[in-house]
Protein backbone atom coordinates (compact mmCIF):
# COMPACT_ATOMS: atom_id res chain seq x y z
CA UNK A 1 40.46 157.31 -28.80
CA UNK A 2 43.78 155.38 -26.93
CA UNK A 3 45.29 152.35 -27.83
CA UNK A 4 47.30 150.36 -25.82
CA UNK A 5 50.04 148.46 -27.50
CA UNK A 6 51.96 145.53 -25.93
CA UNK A 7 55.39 145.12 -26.92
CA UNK A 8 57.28 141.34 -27.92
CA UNK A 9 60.25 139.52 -27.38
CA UNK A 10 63.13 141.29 -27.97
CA UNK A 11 62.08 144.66 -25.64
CA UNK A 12 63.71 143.66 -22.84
CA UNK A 13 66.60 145.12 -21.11
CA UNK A 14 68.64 144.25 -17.79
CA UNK A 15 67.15 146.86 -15.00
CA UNK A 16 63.67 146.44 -16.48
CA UNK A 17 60.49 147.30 -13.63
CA UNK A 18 63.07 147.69 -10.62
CA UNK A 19 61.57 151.50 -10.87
CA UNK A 20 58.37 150.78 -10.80
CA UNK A 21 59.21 147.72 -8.13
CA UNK A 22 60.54 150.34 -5.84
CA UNK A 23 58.13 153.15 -6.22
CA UNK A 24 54.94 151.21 -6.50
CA UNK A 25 53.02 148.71 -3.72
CA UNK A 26 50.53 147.36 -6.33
CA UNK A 27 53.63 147.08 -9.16
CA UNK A 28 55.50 145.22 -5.58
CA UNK A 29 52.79 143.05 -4.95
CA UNK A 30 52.41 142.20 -8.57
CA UNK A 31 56.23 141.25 -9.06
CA UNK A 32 56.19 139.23 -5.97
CA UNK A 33 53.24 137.21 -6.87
CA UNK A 34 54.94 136.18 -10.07
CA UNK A 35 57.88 134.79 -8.39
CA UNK A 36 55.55 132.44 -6.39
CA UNK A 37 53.90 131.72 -9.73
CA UNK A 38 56.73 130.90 -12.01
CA UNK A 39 58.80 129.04 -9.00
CA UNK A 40 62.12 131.43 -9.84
CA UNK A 41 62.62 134.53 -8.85
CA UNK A 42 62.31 136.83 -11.96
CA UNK A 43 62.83 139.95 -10.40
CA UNK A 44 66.47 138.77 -9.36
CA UNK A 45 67.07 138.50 -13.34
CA UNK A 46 64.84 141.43 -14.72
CA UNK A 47 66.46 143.79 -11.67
CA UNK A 48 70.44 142.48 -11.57
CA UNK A 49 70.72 139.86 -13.77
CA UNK A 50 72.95 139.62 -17.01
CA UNK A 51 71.63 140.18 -20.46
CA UNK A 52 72.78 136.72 -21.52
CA UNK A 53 70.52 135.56 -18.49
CA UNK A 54 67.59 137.55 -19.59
CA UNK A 55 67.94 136.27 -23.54
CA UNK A 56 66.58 133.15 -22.18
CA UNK A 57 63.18 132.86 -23.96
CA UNK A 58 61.81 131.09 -20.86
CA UNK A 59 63.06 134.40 -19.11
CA UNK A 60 62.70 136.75 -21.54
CA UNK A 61 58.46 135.95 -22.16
CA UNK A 62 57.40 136.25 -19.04
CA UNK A 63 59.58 139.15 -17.83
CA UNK A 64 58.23 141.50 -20.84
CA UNK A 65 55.00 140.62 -20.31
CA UNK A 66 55.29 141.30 -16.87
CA UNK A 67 56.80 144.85 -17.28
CA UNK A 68 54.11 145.30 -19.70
CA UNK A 69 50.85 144.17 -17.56
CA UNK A 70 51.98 145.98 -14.69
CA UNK A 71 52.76 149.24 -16.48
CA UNK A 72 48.96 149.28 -18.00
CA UNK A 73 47.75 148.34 -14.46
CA UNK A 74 49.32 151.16 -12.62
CA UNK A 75 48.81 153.43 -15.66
CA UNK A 76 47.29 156.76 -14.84
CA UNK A 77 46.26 157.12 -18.58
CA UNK A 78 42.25 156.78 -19.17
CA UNK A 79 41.12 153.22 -19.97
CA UNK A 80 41.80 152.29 -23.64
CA UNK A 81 39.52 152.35 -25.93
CA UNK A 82 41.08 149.05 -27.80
CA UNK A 83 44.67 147.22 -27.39
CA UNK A 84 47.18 145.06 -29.34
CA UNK A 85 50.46 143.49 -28.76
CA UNK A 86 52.91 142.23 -31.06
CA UNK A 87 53.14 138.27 -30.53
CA UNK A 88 53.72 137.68 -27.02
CA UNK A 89 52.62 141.11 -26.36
CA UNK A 90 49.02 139.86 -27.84
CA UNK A 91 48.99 137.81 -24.05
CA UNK A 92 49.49 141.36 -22.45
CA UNK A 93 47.34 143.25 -23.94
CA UNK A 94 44.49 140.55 -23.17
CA UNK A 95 44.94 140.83 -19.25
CA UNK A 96 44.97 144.61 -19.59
CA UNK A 97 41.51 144.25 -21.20
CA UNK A 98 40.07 141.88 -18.81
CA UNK A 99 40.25 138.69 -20.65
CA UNK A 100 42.62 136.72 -18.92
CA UNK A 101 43.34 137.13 -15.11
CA UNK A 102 47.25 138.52 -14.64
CA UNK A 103 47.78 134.56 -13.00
CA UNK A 104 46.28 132.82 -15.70
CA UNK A 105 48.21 135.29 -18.30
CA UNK A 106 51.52 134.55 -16.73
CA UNK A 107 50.65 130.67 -16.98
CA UNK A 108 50.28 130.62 -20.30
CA UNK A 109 53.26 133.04 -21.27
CA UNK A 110 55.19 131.12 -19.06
CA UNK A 111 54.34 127.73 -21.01
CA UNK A 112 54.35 129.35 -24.24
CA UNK A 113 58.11 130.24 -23.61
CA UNK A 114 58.83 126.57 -22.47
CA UNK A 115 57.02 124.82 -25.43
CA UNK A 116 58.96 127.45 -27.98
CA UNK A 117 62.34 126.73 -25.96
CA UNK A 118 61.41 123.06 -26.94
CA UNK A 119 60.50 123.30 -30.14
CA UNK A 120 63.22 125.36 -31.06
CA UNK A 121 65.80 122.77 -29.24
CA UNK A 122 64.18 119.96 -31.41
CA UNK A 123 65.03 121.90 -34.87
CA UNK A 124 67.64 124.23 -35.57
CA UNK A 125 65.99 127.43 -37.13
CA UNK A 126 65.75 130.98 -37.39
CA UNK A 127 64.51 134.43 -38.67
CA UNK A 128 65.99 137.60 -40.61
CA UNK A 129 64.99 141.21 -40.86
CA UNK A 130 64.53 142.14 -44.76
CA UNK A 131 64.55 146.26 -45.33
CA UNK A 132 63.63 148.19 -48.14
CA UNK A 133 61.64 145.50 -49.64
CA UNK A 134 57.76 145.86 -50.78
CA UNK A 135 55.77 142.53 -48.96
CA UNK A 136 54.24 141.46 -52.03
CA UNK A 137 57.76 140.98 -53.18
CA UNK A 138 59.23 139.00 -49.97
CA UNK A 139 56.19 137.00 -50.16
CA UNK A 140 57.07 135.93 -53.67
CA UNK A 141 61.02 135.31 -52.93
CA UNK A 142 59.86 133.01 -49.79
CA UNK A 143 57.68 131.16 -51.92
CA UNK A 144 60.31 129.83 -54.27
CA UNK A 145 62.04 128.61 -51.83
CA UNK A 146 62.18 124.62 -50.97
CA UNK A 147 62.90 124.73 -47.49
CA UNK A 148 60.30 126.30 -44.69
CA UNK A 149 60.60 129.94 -45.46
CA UNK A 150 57.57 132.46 -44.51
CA UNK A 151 56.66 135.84 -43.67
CA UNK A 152 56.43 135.98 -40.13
CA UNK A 153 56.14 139.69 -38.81
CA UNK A 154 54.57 142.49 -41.47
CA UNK A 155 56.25 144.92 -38.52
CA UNK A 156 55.99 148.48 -40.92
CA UNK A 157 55.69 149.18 -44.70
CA UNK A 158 59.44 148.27 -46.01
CA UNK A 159 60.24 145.96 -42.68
CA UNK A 160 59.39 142.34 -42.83
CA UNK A 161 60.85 139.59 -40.61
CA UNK A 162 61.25 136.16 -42.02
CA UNK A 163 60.90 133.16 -40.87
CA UNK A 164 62.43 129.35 -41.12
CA UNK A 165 64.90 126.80 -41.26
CA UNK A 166 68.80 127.50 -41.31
CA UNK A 167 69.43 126.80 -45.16
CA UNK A 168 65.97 128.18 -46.02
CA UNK A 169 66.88 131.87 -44.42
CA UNK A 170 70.20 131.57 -45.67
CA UNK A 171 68.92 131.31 -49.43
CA UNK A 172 66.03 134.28 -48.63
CA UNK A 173 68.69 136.65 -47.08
CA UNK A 174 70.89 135.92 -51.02
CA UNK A 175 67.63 136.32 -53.24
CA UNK A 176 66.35 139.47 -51.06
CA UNK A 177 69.56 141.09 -51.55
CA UNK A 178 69.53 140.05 -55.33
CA UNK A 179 65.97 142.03 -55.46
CA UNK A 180 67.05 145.49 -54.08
CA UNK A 181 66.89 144.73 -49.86
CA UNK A 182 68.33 147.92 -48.67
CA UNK A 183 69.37 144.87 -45.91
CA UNK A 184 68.52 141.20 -45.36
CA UNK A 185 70.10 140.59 -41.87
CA UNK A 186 69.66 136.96 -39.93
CA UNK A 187 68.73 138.01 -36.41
CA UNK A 188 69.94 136.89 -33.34
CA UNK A 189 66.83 134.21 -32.19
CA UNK A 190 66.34 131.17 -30.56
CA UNK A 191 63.97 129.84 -34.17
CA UNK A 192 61.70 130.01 -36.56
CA UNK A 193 58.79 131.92 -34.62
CA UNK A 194 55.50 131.97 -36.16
CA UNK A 195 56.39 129.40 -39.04
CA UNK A 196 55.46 126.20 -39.08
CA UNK A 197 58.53 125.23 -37.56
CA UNK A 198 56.22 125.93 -34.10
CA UNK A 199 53.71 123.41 -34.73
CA UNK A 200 54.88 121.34 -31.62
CA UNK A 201 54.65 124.54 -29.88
CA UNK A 202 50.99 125.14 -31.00
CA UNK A 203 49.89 122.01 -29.69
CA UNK A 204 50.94 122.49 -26.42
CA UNK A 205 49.80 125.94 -25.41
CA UNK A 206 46.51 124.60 -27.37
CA UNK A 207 45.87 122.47 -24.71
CA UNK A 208 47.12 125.11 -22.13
CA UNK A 209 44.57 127.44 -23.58
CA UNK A 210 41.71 125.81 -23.84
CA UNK A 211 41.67 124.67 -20.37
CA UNK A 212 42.17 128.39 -19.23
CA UNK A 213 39.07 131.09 -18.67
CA UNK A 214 38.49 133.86 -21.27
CA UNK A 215 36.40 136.62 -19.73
CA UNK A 216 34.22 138.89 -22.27
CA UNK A 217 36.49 142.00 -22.32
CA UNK A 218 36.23 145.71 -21.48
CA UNK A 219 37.28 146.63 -25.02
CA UNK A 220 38.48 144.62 -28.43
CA UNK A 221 41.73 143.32 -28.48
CA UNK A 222 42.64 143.18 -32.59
CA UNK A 223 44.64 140.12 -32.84
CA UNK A 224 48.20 139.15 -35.10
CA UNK A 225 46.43 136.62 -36.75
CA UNK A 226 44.09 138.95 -39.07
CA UNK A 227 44.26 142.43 -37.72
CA UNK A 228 41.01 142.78 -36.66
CA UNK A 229 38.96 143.27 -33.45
CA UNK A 230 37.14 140.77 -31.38
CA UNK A 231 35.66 140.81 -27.93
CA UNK A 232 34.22 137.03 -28.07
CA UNK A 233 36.24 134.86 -25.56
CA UNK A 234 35.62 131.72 -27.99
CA UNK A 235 36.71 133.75 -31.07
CA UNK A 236 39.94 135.39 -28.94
CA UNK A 237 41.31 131.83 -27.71
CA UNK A 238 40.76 130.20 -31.51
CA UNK A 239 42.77 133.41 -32.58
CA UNK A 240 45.71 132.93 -29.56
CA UNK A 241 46.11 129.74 -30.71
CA UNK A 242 46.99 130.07 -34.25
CA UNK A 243 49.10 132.94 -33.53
CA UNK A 244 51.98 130.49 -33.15
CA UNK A 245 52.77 129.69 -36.55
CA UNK A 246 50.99 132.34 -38.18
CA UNK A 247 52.35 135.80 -39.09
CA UNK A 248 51.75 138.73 -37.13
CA UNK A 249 49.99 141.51 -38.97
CA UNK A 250 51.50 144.30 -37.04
CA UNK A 251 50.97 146.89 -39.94
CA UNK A 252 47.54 145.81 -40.94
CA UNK A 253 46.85 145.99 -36.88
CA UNK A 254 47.82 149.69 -36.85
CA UNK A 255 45.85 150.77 -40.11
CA UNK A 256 42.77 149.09 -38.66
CA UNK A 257 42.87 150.65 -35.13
CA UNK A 258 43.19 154.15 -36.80
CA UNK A 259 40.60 153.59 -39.40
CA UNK A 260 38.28 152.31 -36.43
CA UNK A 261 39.52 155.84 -34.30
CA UNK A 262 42.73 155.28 -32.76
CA UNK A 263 44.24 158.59 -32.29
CA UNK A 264 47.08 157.95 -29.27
CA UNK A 265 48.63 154.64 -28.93
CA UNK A 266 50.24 154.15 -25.40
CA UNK A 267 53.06 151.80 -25.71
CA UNK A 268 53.13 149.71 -22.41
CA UNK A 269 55.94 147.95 -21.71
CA UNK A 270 60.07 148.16 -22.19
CA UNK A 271 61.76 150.35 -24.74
CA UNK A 272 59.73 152.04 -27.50
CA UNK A 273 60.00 149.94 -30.56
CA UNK A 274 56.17 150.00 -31.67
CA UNK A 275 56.17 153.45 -31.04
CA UNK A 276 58.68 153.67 -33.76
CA UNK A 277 56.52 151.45 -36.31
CA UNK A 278 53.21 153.08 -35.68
CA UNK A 279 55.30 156.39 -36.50
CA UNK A 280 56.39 154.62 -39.54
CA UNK A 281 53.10 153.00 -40.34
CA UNK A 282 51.41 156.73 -40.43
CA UNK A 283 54.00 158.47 -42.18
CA UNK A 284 54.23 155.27 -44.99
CA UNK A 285 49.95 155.99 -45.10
CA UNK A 286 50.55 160.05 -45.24
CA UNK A 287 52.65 159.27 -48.39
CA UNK A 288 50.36 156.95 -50.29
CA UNK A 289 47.57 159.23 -49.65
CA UNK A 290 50.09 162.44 -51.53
């Protein structure tokens, strides 16, 4: 069976879709549409911009998704049989399966990267990569801690992202080291994504989301929030909601899609980063299993 994954934040790169811009009429048509949509011509930045000007998360958002939708949509690969996307990729992967229409999908990306901009301007924070470290241990370290400081992206067995305010990190990134991190390194982000730190966030692309259309989709999208699969529109946008200031469960995402028959996963989108971690979440599974 195929997966499609979605890639997040972080994926992009300056040049991104000026290929497929040039050698495709629907990928044109798609990318032009999107300027009308989001009032600024994103092409100009995604095709010849800087990478400072493309770091901008109310840039960077809705150009990965974009990359991302449009690659699945011109895809000559065979429908997938489920999808995924890791945090903002979660919004691509649900207009490749038919649950949000590619306007409504760029909406909401588009005011989820404004409300994070915000909420990120309002309070100082940020996140940090931790290496080498089992989760059940970086759970423990973060809870000790008495500022905001959570796991916020289970990415691959030994590779958890943390999440929270400036001091709080800071004091994670000492005790992680103290506790055998192979690395605990602060990373270079606009805040504390999917803490609680995004609460003012959540609120607003709550009320963006519930005023948007969910279709019933072609096949389950398994979601960040718990890793599993759903295909009820009510169940998806509850899910989408939460995602903000909840971890994503990329690992537990991967094990479940192969349990339930995932054989290929098709990254869609810039670079190959989830490629990487699926490669790392088999091989970490092949071991256990020794």
């Amino acid at each position: 069976m195929v997966a499609y994954v979605f890639p997040g934040q972080g994926a992009q790169f300056v040049g991104m879709g000026k290929d497929l811009y040039e050698s495709s009429p629907v990928a044109k048509e798609l990318f032009d549409r999107a300027n009308q949509i989001l009032g600024f011509s994103i092409t100009d930045i995604m095709f010849d911009g800087t990478a400072e000007d493309l770091k901008q998360t109310k840039v960077t958002q809705p150009a990965v998704f974009l990359h991302s939708v449009i690659v699945a949509l011109t895809s000559d690969h065979f429908q997938p049989a489920m999808v995924a996307g890791h945090s903002l990729g979660e919004f691509s992967s649900l207009v490749a399966n038919g649950t949000l229409s590619f306007e409504d999908g760029l909406g909401l990306v588009a005011k989820r990267a404004q409300a994070m901009q915000k909420a990120c301007e309002a309070q100082p924070s940020t996140m940090a990569a931790i290496l080498g470290l089992e989760d059940e241990k970086v759970e423990t370290i973060c809870a000790q801690i008495d500022e905001v400081v959570v796991p916020a992206n289970y990415n691959c067995p030994g590779q958890l992202v943390i999440s929270g305010s400036l001091e709080g990190i800071n004091k994670a990134c000492e005790l992680m080291k103290e506790a055998g991190a192979k690395r605990a390194l602060p990373l270079q982000v606009g805040g504390a994504f999917h803490s609680s730190l995004m609460e003012p966030a959540r609120e607003e692309l709550a009320a963006a989301i519930e005023k948007t259309t969910f279709n019933t989709p072609k096949c389950p999208v398994y979601q960040n929030v718990n890793a599993k699969p759903f295909t009820e529109p009510a169940q998806i946008k509850e899910n989408l909601i939460a995602q903000l200031t909840s971890p994503v469960r990329w690992t537990q995402t991967v094990q479940n899609m192969v349990a339930d028959g995932a054989s290929q996963f098709i990254e869609c989108g810039p670079g190959k980063v989830l490629q990487g971690l699926v490669k790392k979440i088999h091989r970490a599974a092949e071991v256990a299993s020794l």
